[in-house]
N, C-alpha and C. Protein backbone atom coordinates (compact mmCIF):
# COMPACT_ATOMS: atom_id res chain seq x y z
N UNK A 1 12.31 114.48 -48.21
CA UNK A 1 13.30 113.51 -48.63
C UNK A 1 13.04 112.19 -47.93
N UNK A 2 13.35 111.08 -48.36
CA UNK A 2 13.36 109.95 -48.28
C UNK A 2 14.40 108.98 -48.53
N UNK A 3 14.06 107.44 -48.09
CA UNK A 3 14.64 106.74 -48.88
C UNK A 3 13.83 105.38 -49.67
N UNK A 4 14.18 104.94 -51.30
CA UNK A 4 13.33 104.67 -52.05
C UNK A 4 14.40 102.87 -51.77
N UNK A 5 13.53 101.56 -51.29
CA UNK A 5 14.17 100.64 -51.09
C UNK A 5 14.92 99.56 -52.26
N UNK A 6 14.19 99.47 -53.00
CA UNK A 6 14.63 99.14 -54.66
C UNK A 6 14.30 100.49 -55.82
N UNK A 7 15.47 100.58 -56.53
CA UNK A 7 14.77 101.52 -57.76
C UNK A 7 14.66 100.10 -58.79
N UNK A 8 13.12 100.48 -59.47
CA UNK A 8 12.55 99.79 -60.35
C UNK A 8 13.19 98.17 -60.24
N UNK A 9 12.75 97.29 -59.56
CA UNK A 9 12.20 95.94 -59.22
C UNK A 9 12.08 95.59 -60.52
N UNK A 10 12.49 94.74 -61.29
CA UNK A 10 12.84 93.97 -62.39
C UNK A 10 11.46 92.66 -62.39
N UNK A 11 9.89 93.23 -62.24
CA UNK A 11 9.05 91.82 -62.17
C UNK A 11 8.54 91.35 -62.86
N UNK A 12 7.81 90.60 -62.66
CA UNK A 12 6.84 89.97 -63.88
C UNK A 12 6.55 90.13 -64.97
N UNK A 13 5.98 91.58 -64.32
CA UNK A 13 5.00 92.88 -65.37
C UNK A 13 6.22 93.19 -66.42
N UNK A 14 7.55 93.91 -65.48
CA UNK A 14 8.46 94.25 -66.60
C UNK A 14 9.07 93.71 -67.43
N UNK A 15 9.48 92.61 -66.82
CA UNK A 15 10.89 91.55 -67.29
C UNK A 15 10.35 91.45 -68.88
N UNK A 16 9.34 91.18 -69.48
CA UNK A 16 8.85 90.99 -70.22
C UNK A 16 9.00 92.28 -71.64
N UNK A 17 8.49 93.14 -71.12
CA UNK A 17 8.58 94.59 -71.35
C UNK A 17 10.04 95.48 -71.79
N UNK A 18 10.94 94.44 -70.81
CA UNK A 18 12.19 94.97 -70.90
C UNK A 18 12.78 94.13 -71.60
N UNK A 19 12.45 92.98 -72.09
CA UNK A 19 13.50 92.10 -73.01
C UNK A 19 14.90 91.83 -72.47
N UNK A 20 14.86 91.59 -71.32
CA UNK A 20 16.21 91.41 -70.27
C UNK A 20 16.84 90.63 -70.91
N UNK A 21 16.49 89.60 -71.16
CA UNK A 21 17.70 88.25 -70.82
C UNK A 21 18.47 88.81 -72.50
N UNK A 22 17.89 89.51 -73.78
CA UNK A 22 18.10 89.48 -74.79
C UNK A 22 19.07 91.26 -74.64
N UNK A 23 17.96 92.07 -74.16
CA UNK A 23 19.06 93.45 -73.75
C UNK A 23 20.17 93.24 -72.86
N UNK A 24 20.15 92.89 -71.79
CA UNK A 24 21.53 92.55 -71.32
C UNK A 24 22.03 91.09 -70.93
N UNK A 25 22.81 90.82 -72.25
CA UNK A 25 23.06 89.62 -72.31
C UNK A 25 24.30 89.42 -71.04
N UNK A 26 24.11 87.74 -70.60
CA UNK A 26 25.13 87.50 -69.06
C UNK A 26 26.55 87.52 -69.99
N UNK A 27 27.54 88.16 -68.95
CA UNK A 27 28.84 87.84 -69.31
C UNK A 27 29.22 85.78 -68.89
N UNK A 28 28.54 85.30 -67.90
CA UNK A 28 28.62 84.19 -67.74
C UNK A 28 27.37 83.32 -67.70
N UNK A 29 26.78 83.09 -68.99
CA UNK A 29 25.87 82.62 -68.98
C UNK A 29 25.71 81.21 -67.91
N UNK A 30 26.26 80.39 -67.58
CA UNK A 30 26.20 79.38 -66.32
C UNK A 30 25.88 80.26 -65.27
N UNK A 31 26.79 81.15 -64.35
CA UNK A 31 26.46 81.65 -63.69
C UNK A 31 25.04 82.32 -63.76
N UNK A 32 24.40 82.83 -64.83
CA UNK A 32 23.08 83.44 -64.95
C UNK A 32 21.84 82.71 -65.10
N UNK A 33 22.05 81.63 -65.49
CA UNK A 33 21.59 80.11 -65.22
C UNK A 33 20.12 80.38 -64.28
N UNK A 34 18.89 80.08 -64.87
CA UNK A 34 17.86 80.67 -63.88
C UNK A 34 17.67 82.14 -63.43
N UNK A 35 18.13 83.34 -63.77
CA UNK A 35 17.83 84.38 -63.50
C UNK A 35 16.65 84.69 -64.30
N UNK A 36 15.46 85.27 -63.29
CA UNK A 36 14.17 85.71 -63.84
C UNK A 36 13.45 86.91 -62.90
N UNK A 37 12.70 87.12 -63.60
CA UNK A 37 11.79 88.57 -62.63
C UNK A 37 11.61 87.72 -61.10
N UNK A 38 11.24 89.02 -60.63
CA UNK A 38 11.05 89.03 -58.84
C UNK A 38 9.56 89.56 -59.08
N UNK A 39 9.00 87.70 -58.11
CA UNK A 39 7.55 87.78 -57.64
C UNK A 39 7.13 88.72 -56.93
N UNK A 40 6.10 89.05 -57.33
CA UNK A 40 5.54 90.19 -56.65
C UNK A 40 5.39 90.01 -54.53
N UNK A 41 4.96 88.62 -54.69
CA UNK A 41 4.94 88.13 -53.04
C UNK A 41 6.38 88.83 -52.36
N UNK A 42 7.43 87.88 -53.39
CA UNK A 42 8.96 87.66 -52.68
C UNK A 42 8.62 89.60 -52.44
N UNK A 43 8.71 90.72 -53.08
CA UNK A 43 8.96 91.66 -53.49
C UNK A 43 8.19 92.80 -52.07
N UNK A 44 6.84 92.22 -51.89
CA UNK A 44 6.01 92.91 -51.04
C UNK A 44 6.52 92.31 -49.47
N UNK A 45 7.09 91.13 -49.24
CA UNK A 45 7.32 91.06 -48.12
C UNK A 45 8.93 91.33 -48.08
N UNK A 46 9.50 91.65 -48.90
CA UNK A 46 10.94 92.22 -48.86
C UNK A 46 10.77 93.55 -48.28
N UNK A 47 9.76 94.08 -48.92
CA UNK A 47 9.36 95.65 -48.37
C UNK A 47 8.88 95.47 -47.59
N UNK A 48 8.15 95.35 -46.74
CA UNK A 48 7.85 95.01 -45.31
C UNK A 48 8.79 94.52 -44.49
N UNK A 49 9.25 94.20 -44.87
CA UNK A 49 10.76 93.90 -43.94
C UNK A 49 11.67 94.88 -43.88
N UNK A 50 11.75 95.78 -45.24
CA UNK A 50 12.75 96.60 -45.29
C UNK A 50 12.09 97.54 -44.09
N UNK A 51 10.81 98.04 -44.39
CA UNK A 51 10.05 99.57 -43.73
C UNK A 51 10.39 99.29 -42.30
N UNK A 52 9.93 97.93 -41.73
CA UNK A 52 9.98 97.57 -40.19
C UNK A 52 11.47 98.34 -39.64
N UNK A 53 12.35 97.26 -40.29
CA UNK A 53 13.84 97.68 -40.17
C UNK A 53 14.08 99.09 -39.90
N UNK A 54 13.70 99.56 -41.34
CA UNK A 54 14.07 101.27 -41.16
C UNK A 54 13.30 101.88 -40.13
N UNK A 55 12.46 101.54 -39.68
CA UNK A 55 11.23 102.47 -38.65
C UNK A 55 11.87 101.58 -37.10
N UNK A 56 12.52 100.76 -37.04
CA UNK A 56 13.35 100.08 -35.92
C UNK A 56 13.63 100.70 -34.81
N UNK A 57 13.17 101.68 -33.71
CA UNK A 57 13.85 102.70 -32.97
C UNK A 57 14.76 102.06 -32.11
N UNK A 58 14.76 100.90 -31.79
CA UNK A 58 15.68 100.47 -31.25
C UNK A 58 17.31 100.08 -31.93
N UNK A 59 17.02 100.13 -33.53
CA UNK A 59 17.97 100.33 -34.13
C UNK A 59 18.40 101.33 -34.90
N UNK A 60 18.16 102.50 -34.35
CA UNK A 60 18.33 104.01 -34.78
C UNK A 60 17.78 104.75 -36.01
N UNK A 61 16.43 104.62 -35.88
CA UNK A 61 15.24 104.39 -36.90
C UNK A 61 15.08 105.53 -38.08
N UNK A 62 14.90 105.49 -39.05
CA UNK A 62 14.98 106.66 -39.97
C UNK A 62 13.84 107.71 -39.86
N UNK A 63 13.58 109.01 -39.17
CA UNK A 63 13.29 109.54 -38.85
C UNK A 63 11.69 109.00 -39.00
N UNK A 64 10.60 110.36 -38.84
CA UNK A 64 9.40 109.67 -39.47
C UNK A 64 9.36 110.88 -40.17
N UNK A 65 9.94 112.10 -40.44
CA UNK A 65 9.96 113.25 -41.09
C UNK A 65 10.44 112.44 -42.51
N UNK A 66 11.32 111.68 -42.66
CA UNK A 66 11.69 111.05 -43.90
C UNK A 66 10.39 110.09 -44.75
N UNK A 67 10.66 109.88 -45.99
CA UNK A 67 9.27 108.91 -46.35
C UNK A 67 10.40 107.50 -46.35
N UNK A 68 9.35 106.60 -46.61
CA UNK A 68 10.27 105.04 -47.32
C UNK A 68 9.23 104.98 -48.44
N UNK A 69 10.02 104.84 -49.59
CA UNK A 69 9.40 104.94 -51.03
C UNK A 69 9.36 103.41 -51.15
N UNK A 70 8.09 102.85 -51.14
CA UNK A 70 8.48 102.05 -52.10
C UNK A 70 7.71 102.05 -54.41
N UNK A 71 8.94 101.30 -55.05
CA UNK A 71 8.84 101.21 -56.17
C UNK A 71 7.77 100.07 -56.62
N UNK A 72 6.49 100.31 -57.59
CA UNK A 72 5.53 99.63 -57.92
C UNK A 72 5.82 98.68 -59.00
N UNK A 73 7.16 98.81 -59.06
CA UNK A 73 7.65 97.31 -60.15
C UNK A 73 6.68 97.56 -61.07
N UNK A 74 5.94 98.43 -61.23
CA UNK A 74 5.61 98.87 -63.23
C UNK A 74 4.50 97.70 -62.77
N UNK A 75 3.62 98.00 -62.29
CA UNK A 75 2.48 97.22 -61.94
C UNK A 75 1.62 97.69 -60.70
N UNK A 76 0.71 99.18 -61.14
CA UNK A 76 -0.02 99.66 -59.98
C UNK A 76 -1.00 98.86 -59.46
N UNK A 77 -1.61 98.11 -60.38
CA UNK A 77 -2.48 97.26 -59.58
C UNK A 77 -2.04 95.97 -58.53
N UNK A 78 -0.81 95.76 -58.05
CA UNK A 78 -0.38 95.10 -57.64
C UNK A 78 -0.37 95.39 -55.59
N UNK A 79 -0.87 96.66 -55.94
CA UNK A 79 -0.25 97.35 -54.43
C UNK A 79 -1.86 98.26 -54.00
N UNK A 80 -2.88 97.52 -54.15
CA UNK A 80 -4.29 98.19 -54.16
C UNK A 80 -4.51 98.40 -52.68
N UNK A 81 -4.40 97.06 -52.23
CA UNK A 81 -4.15 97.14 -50.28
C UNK A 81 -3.00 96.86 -49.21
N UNK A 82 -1.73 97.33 -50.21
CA UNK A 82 -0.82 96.99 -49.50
C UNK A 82 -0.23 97.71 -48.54
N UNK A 83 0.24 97.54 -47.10
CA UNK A 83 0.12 98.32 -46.14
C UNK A 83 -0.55 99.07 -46.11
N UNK A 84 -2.25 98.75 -45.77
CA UNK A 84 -3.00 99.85 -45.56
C UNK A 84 -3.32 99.73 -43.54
N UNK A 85 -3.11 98.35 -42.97
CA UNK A 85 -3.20 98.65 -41.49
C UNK A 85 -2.48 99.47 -41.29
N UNK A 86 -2.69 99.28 -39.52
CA UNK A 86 -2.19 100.12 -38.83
C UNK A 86 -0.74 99.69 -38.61
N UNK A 87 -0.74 98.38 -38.63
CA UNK A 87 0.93 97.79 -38.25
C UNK A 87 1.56 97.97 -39.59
């Protein structure tokens, strides 16, 4: 068991795929004003931030028996060398 940090990341690859803005139309279109997929950058260093956090022992770290999933935003080639160091 684990924990998975985004389920399915809304990016590039998908947004497109998914016909968002037309399948779920905004109840307040102003307010929705500029909503678009999440860059793959913004996305990979969100997760890296998340894993650090969770692996935190000084902040009561999620085991290492647990996994941290992360989701490939529907784009495997995106993640060819990602966290492959040691840090």
């Amino acid at each position: 068991m684990g924990i998975e940090i985004i389920n399915e990341p809304n990016t590039a690859t998908s947004w497109p795929m998914m016909n968002v803005t037309e399948r779920y139309k905004a109840v307040d279109p102003e307010l929705a004003e500029g909503t678009g997929p999440i860059a793959f950058d913004w996305l990979k260093n969100f997760y890296i931030t998340a894993y650090h956090r969770l692996r935190d022992e000084d902040k009561g770290a999620l085991p290492t028996s647990k996994a941290v999933v992360f989701h490939d935003g529907f784009d495997l080639d995106q993640w060819k060398d990602f966290m492959c160091g040691e840090d």
